[in-house]
Protein backbone atom coordinates (compact mmCIF):
# COMPACT_ATOMS: atom_id res chain seq x y z
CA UNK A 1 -33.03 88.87 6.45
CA UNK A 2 -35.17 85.93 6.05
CA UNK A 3 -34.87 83.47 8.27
CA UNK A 4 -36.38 79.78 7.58
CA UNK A 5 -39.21 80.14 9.79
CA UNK A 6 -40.83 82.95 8.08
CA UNK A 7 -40.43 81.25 5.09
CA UNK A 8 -42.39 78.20 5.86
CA UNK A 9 -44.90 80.69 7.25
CA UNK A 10 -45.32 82.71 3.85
CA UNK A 11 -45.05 79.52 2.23
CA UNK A 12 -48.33 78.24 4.52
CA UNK A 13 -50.31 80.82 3.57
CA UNK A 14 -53.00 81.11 0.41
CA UNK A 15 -53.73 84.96 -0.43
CA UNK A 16 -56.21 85.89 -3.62
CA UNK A 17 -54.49 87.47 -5.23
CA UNK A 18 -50.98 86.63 -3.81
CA UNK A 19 -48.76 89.44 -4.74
CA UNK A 20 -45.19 88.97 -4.74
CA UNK A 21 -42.31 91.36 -5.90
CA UNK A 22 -38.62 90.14 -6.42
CA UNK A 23 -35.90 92.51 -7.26
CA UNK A 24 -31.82 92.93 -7.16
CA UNK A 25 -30.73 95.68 -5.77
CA UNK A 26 -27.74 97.14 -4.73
CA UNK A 27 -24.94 97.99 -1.56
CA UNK A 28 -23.19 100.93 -2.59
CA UNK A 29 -23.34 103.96 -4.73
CA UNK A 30 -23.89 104.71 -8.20
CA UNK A 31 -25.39 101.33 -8.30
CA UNK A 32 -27.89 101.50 -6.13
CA UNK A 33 -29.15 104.63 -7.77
CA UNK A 34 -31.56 102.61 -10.37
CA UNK A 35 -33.14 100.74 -7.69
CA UNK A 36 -35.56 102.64 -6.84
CA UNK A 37 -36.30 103.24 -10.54
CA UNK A 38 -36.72 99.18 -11.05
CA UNK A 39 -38.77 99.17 -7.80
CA UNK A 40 -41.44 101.90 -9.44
CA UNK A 41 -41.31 100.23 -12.03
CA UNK A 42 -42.35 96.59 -10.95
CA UNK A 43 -44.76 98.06 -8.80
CA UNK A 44 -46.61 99.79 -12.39
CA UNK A 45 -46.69 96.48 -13.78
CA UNK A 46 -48.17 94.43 -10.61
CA UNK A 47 -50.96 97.46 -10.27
CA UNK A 48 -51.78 96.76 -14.02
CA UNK A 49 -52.04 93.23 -14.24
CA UNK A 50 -54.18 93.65 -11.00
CA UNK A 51 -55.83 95.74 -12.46
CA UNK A 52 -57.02 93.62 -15.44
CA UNK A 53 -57.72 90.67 -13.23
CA UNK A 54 -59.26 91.81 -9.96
CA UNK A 55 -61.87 94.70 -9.48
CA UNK A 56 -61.23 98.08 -8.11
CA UNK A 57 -62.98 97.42 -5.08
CA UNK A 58 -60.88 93.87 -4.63
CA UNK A 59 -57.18 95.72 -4.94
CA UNK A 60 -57.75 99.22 -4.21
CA UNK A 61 -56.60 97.94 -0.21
CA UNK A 62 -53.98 96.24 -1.44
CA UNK A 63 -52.88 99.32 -3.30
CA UNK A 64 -52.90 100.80 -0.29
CA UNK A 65 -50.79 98.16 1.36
CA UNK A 66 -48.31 97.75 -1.51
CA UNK A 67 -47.38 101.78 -1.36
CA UNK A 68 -46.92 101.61 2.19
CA UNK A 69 -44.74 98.90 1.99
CA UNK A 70 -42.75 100.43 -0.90
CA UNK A 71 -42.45 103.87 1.31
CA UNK A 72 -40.51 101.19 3.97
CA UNK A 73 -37.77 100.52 1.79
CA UNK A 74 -34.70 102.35 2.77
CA UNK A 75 -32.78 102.05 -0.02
CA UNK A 76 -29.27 103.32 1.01
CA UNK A 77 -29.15 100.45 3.14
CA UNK A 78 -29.95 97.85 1.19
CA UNK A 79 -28.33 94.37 0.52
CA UNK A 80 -28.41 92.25 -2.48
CA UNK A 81 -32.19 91.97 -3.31
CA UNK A 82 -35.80 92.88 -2.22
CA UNK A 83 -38.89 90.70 -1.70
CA UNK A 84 -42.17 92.42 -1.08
CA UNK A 85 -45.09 89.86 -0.46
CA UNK A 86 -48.54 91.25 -0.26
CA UNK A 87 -52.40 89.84 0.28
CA UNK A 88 -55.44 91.21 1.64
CA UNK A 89 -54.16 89.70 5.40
CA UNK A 90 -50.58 90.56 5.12
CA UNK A 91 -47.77 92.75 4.23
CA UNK A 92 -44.00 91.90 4.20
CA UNK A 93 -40.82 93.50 2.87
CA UNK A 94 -37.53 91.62 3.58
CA UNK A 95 -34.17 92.83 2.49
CA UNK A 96 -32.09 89.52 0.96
CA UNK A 97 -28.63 88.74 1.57
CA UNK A 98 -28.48 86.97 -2.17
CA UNK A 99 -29.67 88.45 -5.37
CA UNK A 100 -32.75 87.53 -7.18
CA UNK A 101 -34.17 87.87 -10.68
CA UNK A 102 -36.50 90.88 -11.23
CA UNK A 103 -40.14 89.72 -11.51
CA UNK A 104 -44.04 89.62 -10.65
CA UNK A 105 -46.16 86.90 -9.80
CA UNK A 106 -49.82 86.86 -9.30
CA UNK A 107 -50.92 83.87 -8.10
CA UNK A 108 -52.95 82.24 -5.11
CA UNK A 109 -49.55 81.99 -2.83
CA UNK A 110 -46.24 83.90 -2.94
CA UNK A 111 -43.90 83.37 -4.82
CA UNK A 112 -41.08 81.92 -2.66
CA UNK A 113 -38.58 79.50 -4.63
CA UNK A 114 -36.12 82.48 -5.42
CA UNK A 115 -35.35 82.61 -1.54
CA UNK A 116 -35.62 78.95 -1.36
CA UNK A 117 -32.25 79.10 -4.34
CA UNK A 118 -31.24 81.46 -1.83
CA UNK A 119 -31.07 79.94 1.55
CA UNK A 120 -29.73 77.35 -0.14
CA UNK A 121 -27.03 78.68 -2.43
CA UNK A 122 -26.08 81.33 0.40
CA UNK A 123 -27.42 78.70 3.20
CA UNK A 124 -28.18 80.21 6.72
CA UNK A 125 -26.06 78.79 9.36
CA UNK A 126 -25.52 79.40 13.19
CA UNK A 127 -21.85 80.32 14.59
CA UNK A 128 -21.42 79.68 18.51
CA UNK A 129 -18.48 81.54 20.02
CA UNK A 130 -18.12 80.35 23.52
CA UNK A 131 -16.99 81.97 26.31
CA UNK A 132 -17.44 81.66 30.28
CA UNK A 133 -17.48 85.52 30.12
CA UNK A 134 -20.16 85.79 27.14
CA UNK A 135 -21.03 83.31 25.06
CA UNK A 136 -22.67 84.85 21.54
CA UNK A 137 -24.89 83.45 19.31
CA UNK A 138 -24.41 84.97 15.28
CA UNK A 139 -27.26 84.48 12.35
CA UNK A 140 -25.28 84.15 9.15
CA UNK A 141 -26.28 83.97 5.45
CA UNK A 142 -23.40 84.04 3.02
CA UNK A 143 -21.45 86.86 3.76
CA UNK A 144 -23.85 88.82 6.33
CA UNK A 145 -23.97 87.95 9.55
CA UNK A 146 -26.05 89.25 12.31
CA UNK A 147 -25.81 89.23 16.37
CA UNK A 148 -28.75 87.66 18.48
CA UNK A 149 -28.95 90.02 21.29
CA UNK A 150 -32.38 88.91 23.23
CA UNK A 151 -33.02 87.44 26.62
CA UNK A 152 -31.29 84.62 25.75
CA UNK A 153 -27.76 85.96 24.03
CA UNK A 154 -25.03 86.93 24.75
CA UNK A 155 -24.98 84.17 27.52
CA UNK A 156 -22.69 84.62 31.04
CA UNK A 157 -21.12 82.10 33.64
CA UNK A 158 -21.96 83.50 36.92
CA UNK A 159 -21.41 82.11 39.99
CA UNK A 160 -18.04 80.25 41.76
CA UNK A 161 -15.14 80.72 38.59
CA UNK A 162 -17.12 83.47 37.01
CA UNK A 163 -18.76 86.63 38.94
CA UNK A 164 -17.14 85.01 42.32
CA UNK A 165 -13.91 83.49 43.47
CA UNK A 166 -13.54 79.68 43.53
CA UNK A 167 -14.07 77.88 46.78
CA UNK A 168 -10.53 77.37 48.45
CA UNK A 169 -10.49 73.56 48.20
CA UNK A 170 -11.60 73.67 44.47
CA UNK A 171 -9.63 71.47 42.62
CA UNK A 172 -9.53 71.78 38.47
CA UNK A 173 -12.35 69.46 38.59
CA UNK A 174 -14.47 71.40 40.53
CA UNK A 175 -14.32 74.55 37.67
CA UNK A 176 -14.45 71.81 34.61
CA UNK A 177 -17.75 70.53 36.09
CA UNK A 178 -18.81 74.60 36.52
CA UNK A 179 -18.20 75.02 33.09
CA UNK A 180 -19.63 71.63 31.68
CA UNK A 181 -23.18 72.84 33.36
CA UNK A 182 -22.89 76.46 31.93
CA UNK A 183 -22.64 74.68 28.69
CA UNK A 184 -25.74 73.33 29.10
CA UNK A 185 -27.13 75.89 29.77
CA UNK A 186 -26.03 77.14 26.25
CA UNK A 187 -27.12 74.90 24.62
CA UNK A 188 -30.81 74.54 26.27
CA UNK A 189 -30.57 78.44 25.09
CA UNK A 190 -29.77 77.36 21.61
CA UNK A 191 -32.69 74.98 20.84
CA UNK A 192 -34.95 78.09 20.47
CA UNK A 193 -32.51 78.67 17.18
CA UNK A 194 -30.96 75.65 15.92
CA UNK A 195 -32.25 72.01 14.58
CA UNK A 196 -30.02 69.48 13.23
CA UNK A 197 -30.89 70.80 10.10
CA UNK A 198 -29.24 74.37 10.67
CA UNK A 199 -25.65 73.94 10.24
CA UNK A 200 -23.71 75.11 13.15
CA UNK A 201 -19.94 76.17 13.38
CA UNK A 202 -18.50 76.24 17.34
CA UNK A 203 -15.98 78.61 18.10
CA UNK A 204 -13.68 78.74 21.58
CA UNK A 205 -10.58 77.62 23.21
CA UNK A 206 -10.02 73.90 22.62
CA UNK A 207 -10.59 73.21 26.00
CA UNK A 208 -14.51 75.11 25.38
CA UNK A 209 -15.39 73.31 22.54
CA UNK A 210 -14.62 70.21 23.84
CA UNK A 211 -16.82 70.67 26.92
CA UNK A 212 -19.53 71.81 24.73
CA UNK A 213 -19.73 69.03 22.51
CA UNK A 214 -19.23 66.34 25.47
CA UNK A 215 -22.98 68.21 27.06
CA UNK A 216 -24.86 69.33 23.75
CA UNK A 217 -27.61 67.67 21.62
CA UNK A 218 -26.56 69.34 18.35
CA UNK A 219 -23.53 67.91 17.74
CA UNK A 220 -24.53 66.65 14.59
CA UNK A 221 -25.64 69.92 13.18
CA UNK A 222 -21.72 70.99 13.77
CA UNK A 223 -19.90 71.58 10.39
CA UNK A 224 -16.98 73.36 11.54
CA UNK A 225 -14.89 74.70 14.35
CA UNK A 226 -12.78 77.84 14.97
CA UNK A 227 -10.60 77.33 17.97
CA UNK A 228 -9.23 80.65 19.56
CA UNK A 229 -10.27 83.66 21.61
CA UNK A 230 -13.63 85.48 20.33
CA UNK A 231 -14.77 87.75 23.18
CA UNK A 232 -13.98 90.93 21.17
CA UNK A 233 -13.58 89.73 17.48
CA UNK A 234 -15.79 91.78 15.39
CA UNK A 235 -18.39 90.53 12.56
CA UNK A 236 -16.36 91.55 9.50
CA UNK A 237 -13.16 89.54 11.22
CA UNK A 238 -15.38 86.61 11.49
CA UNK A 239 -16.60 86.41 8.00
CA UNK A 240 -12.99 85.31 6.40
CA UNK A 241 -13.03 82.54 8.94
CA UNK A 242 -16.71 81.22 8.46
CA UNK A 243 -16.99 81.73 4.91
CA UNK A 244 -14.29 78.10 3.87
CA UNK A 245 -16.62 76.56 6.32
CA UNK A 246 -19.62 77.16 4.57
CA UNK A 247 -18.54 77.02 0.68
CA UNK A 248 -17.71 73.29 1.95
CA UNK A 249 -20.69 72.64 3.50
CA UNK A 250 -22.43 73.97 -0.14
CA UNK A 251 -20.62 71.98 -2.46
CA UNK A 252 -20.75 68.44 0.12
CA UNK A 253 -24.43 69.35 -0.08
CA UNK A 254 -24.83 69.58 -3.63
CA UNK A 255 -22.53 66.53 -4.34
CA UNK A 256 -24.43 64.63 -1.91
CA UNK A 257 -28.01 65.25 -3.81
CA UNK A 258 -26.81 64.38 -7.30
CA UNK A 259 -25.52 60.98 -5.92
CA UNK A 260 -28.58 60.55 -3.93
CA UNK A 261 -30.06 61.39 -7.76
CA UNK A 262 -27.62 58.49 -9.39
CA UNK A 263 -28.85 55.80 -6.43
CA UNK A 264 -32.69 56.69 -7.01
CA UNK A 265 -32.53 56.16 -10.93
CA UNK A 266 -30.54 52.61 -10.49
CA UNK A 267 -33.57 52.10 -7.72
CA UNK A 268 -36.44 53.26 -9.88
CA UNK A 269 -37.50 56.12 -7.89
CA UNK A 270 -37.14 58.95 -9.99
CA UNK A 271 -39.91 61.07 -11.82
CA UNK A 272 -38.87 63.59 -13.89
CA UNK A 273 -42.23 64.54 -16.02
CA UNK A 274 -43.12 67.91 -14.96
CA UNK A 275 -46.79 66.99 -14.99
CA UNK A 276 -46.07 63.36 -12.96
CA UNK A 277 -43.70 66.10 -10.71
CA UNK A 278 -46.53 68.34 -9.84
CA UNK A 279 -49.01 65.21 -9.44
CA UNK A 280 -46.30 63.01 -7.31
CA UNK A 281 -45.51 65.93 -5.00
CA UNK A 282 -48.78 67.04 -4.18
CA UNK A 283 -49.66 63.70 -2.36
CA UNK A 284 -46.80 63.58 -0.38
CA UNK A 285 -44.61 61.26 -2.31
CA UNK A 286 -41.71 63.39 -2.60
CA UNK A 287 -38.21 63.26 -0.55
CA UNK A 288 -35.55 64.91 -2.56
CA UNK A 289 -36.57 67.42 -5.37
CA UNK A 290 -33.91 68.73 -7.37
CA UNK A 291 -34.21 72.00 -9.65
CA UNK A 292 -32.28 73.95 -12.08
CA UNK A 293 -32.10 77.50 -10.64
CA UNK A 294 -33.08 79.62 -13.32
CA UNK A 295 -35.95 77.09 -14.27
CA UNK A 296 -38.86 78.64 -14.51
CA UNK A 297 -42.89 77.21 -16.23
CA UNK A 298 -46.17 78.83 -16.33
CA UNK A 299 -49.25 76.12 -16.52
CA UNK A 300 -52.72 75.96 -15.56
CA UNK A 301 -54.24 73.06 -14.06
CA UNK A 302 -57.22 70.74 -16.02
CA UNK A 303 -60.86 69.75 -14.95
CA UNK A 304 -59.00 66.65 -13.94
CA UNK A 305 -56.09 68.40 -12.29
CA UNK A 306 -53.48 67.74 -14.85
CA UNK A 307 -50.70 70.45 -15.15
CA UNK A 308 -51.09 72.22 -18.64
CA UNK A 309 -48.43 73.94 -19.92
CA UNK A 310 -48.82 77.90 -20.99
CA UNK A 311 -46.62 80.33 -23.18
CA UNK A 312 -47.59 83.76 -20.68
CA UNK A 313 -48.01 84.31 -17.18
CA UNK A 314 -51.50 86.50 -16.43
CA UNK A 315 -54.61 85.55 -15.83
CA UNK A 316 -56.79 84.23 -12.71
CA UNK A 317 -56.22 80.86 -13.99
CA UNK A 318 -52.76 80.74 -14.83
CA UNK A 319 -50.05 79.58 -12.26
CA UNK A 320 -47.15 82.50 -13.06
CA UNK A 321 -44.44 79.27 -11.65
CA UNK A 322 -45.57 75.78 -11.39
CA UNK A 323 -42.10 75.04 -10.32
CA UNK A 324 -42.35 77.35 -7.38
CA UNK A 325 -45.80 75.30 -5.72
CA UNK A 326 -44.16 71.99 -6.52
CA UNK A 327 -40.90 73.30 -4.32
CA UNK A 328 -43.63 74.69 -1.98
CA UNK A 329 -45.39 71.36 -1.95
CA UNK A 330 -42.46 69.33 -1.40
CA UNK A 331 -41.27 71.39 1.74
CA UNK A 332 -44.80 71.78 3.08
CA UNK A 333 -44.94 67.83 3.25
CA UNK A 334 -41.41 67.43 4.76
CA UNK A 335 -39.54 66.74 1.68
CA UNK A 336 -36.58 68.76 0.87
CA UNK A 337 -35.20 70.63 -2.02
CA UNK A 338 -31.88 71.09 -3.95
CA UNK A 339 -31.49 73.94 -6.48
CA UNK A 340 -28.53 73.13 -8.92
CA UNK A 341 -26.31 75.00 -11.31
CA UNK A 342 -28.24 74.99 -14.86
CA UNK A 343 -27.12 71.72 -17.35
CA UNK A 344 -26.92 69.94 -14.07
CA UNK A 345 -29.74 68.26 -14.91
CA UNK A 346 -30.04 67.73 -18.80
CA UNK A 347 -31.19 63.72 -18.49
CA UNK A 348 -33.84 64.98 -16.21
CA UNK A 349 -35.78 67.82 -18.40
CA UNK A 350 -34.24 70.24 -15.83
CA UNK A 351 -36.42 68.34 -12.63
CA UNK A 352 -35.96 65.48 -11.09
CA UNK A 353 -38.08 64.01 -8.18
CA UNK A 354 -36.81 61.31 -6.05
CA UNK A 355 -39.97 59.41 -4.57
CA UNK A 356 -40.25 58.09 -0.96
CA UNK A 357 -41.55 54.90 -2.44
């Protein structure tokens, strides 16, 4: 998986030429059997077209590169879609919890808005089952979720309560104050993970959760709680549990951006002209983008730096998905993105801008 950190990092990064590779694949059998067939042949067409644009001497290392990368794939293990990013400096393959539309793009960064749709429609979130005997830390996206096991999780109380009896004069006290500081400890553990961005679901007894939240500095990225026992519940009997959580958390989100939308229009601080979209984010002006998933423009830029419209992708010049750098722009100057169902936004050409000022 993909986690948001690598993305910023791939979306930081200028490559010429910036090869990028987006695919669906498959879990389980027969289906999966054609993947490797749509894999060979994406791979034909990205050699071609670099082919016509670059010379042999330019791409015959990233040739080399790209068929390494392809001999990586392990294809009975795959999840719901492929990304392969490749540039004279770097090589990447990431399998994708979410499925992505099959396609190619050439450009001078990689292509990254498909996993931006996709770590926002299937958002990554954190879920925190404490315990004084281990406390874990899981990495979920949609419906896959993942155990951090590092030197910092799973986390253990040791000490008085834990690994050693409790003084004799302990009162209850004594042990809730024990606790209280192993949850800080926790949670000094967690800010190598989790911002107030990250959602974050909190699992434990009552009496754990509560004890938490009275010593941690993320409470606001909490979303959800699941009170009980979770020392020895697996990660499939988790997912049922998590999943509610998160499909709310979604739909809040969405709701949330097309009022946000609504407010900005009444306040004049909408653009929703590709062209003034591209200009507008580029210098920094933009705090709330908002895209139709499946919307997708080719354009070249002027003499004067005016977005120009194409009919084809190719070509040194052409930019295979403005809409891609304008979500890369916004994020890379601290704006964010929302990526809405299609016909969400049919007043606003498909794009819609809201402006800082």
């Amino acid at each position: 998986m993909i986690t948001r950190q690598e993305l910023k990092k791939l979306q930081s990064l200028t490559q010429i030429p910036a090869l990028s590779i987006l695919l669906p694949t498959h879990r389980t059998s027969p289906d999966n059997k054609q993947d490797p067939i749509l894999v060979k042949n994406l791979v034909d067409e990205a050699k071609r077209r670099l082919s016509e644009e670059f010379s042999k001497r330019e791409i015959e290392p990233l040739f080399d590169r790209l068929d390494n990368l392809v001999a990586e794939i392990d294809y009975p293990y795959t999840l719901d879609g492929l990304a392969l990013y490749i540039g004279p400096d770097i090589a990447k393959l990431y399998n994708l919890p979410f499925s992505v539309q099959a396609r190619v793009v050439i450009d001078k960064t990689f292509a990254t808005r498909d996993l931006v749709y996709g770590l926002h429609r299937e958002q990554p979130y954190w879920l925190l089952l404490l315990s004084q005997g281990s406390t874990r830390l899981i990495s979920g996206t949609g419906e896959t979720l993942e155990e951090i096991r590092d030197q910092n999780f799973p986390l253990e109380m040791t000490g008085p309560g834990a690994t050693a009896p409790l003084p004799f004069d302990a009162d209850t006290s004594y042990l809730d104050d024990r606790i209280r500081r192993f949850f800080q400890q926790v949670d000094n553990a967690l800010g190598e993970y989790v911002d107030d961005s990250s959602p974050l679901i909190v699992g434990g007894v009552v009496r754990q959760i509560s004890f938490f939240q009275e010593v941690s500095q993320y409470t606001s990225a909490i979303v959800g709680t699941l009170t009980g026992n979770f020392d020895k519940t697996s990660l499939s009997e988790l997912i049922p549990q998590v999943l509610p959580i998160m499909q709310s958390v979604r739909q809040t989100q969405k709701t949330e951006a097309l009022q946000a939308l609504d407010a900005a229009v009444s306040a004049q601080k909408v653009i929703s002209t590709l062209g003034e979209v591209w200009r507008l984010a580029q210098e920094g002006r933009g705090k709330l983008l908002l895209v139709e998933k499946n919307y997708h423009v080719p354009a070249v830029l002027s003499e004067n730096g005016d977005l120009v419209l194409v009919e084809n992708v190719g070509g040194t010049e052409v930019i295979d998905d403005a809409v891609d750098e304008i979500i890369e722009a916004v994020l890379a100057k601290g704006g964010r993105v929302a990526l809405v169902e299609e016909d969400s936004l049919n007043d606003y050409q498909k794009i819609a801008l809201i402006l800082r000022y």
